[in-house]
C-alpha atoms as a PDB file:
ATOM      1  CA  UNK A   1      -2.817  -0.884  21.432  1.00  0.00           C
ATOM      2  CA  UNK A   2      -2.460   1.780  19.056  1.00  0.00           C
ATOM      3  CA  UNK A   3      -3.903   2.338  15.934  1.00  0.00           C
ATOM      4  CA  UNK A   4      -2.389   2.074  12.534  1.00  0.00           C
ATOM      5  CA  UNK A   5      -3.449   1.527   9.263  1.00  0.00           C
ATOM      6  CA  UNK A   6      -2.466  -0.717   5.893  1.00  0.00           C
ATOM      7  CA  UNK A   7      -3.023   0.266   2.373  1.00  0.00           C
ATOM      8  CA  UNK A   8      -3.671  -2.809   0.480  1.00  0.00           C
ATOM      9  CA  UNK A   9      -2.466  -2.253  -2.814  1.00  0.00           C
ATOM     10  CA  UNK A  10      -2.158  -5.341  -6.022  1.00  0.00           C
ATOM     11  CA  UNK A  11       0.316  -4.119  -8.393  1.00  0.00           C
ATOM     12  CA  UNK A  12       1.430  -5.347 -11.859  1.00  0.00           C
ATOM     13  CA  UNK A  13       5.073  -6.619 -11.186  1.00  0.00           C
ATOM     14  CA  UNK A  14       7.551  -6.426  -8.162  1.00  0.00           C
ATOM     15  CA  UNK A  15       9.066  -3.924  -9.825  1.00  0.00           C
ATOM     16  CA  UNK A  16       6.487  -1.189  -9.564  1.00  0.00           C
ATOM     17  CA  UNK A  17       4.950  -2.279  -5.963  1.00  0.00           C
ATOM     18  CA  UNK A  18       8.853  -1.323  -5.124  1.00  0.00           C
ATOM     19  CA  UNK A  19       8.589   1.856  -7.030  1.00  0.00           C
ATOM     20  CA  UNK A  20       5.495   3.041  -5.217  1.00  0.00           C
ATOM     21  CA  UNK A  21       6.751   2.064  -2.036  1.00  0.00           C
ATOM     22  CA  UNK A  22      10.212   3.889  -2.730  1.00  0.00           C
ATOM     23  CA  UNK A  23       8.159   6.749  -3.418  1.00  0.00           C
ATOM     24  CA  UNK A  24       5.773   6.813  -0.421  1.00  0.00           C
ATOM     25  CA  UNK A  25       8.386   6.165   1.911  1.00  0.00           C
ATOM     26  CA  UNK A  26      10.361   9.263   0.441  1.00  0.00           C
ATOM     27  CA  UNK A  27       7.638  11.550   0.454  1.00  0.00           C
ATOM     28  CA  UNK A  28       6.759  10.042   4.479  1.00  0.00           C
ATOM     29  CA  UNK A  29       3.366   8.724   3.757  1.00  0.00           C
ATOM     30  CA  UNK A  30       4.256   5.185   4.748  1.00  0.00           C
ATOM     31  CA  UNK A  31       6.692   3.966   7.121  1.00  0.00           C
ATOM     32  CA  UNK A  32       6.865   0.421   5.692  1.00  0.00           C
ATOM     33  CA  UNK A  33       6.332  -1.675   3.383  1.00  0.00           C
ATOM     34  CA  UNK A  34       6.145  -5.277   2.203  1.00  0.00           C
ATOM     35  CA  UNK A  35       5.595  -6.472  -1.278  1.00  0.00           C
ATOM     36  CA  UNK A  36       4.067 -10.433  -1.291  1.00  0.00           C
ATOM     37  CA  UNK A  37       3.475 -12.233  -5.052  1.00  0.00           C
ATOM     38  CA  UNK A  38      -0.046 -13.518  -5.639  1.00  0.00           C
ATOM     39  CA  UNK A  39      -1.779 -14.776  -8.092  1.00  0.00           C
ATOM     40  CA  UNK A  40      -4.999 -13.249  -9.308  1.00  0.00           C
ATOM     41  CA  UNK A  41      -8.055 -14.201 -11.330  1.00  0.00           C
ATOM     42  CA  UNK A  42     -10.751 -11.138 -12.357  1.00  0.00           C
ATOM     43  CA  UNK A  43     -12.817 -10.743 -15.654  1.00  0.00           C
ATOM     44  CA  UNK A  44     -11.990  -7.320 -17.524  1.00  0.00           C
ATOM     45  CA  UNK A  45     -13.691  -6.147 -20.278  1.00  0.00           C
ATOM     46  CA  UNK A  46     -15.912  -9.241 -20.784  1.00  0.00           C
ATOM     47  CA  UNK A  47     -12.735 -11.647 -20.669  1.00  0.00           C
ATOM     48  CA  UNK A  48     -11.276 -13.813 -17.623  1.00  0.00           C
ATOM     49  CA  UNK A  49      -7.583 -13.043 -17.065  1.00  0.00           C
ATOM     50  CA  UNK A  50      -5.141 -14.890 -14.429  1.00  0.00           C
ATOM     51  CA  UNK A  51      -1.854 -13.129 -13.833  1.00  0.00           C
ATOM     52  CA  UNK A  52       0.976 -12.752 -11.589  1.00  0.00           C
ATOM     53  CA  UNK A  53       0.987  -9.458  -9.422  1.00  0.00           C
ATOM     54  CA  UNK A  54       2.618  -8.020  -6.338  1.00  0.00           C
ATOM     55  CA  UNK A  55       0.781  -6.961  -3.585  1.00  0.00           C
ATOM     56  CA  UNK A  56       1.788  -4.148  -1.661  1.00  0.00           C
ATOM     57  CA  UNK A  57       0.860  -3.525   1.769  1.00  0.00           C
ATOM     58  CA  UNK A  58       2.038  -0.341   2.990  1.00  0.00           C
ATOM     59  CA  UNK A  59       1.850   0.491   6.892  1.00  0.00           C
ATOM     60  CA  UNK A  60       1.291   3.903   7.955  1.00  0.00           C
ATOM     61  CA  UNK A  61      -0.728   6.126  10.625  1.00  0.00           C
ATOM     62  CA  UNK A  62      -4.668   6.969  10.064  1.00  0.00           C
ATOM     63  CA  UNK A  63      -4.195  10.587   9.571  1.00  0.00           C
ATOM     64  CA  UNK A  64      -1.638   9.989   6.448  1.00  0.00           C
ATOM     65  CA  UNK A  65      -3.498   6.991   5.130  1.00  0.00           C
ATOM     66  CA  UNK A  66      -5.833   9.663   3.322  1.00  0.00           C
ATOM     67  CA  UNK A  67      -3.027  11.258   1.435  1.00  0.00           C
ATOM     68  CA  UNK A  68      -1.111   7.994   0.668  1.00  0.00           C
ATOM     69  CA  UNK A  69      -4.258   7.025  -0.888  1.00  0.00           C
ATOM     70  CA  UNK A  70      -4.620  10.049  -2.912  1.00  0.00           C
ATOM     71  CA  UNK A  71      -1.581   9.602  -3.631  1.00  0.00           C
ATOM     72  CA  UNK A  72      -0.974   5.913  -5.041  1.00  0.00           C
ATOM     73  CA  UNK A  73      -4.414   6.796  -7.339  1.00  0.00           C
ATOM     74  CA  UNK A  74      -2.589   9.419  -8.849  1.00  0.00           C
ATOM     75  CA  UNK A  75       0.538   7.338  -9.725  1.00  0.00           C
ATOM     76  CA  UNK A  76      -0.666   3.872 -10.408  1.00  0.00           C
ATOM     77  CA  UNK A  77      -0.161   2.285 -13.235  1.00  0.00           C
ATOM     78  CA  UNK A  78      -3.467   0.241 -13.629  1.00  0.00           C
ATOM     79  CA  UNK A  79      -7.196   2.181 -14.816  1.00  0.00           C
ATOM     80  CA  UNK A  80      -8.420   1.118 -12.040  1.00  0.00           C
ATOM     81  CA  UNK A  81      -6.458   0.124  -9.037  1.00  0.00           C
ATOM     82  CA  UNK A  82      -7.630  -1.156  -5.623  1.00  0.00           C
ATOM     83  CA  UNK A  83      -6.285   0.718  -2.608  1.00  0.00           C
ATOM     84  CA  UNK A  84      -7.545  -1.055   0.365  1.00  0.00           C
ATOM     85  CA  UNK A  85      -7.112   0.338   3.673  1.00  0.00           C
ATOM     86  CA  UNK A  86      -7.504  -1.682   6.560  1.00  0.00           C
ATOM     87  CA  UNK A  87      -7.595  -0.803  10.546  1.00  0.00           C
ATOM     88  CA  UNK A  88      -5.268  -2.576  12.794  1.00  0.00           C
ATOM     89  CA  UNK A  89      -4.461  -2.293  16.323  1.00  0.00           C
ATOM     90  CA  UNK A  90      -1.086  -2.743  17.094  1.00  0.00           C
ATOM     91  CA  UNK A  91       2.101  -2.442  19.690  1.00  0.00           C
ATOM     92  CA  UNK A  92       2.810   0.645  21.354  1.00  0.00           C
ATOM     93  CA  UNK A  93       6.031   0.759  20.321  1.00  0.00           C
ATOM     94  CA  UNK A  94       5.819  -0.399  16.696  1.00  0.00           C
ATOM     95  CA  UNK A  95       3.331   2.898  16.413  1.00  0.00           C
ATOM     96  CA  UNK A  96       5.736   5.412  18.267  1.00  0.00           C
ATOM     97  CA  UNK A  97       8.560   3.903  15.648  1.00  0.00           C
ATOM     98  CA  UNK A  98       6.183   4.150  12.732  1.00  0.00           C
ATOM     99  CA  UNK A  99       5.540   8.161  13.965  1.00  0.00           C
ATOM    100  CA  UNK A 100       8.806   8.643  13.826  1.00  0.00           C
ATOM    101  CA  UNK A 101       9.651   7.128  10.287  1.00  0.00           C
ATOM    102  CA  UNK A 102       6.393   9.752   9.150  1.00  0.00           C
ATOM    103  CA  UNK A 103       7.181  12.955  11.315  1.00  0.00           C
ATOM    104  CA  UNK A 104      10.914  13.415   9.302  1.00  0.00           C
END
């Protein structure tokens, strides 16, 4: 198995999770992406909001996951977004594809 990594990213609206994941994929930091509606529930700035957002999950290779990171921070719309990463071990050949979509 090889290893890979996704960036776990909520996002206001379809519409920008796409955005960022046009982006990423143009500048090669991710290979993938999906975009997934949820519904969240959090408390900010002493009130409790529920709202509809997109999460993004981007798929990419350890050694760009840094820079995709840095780079979603700098272009995200929200004060203060999460960017999750997550480790996953997965087929051979999906990683040799995904290496290939990053190396361009």
């Amino acid at each position: 198995m090889a290893q890979l990594a996704i960036l776990y990213v909520p996002c206001p609206s379809k519409a920008v999770a796409r955005k960022l994941a046009r982006q990423l994929l143009s500048a090669r930091l991710i290979g993938c992406a999906n975009i997934l509606p949820s519904d969240s529930i959090y408390r900010w700035r002493g009130k409790l909001v529920e709202q509809r957002e997109h999460i993004l999950l981007a798929k990419t290779l350890p050694k760009k996951a840094v820079a995709a990171r840095r780079w979603i921070a700098r272009h995200h719309p929200y004060q203060v977004p999460l960017i999750g990463q997550f480790r996953l071990a997965g087929n051979a050949p999906y990683a040799r594809w995904l290496g290939q979509q990053l190396a361009r």
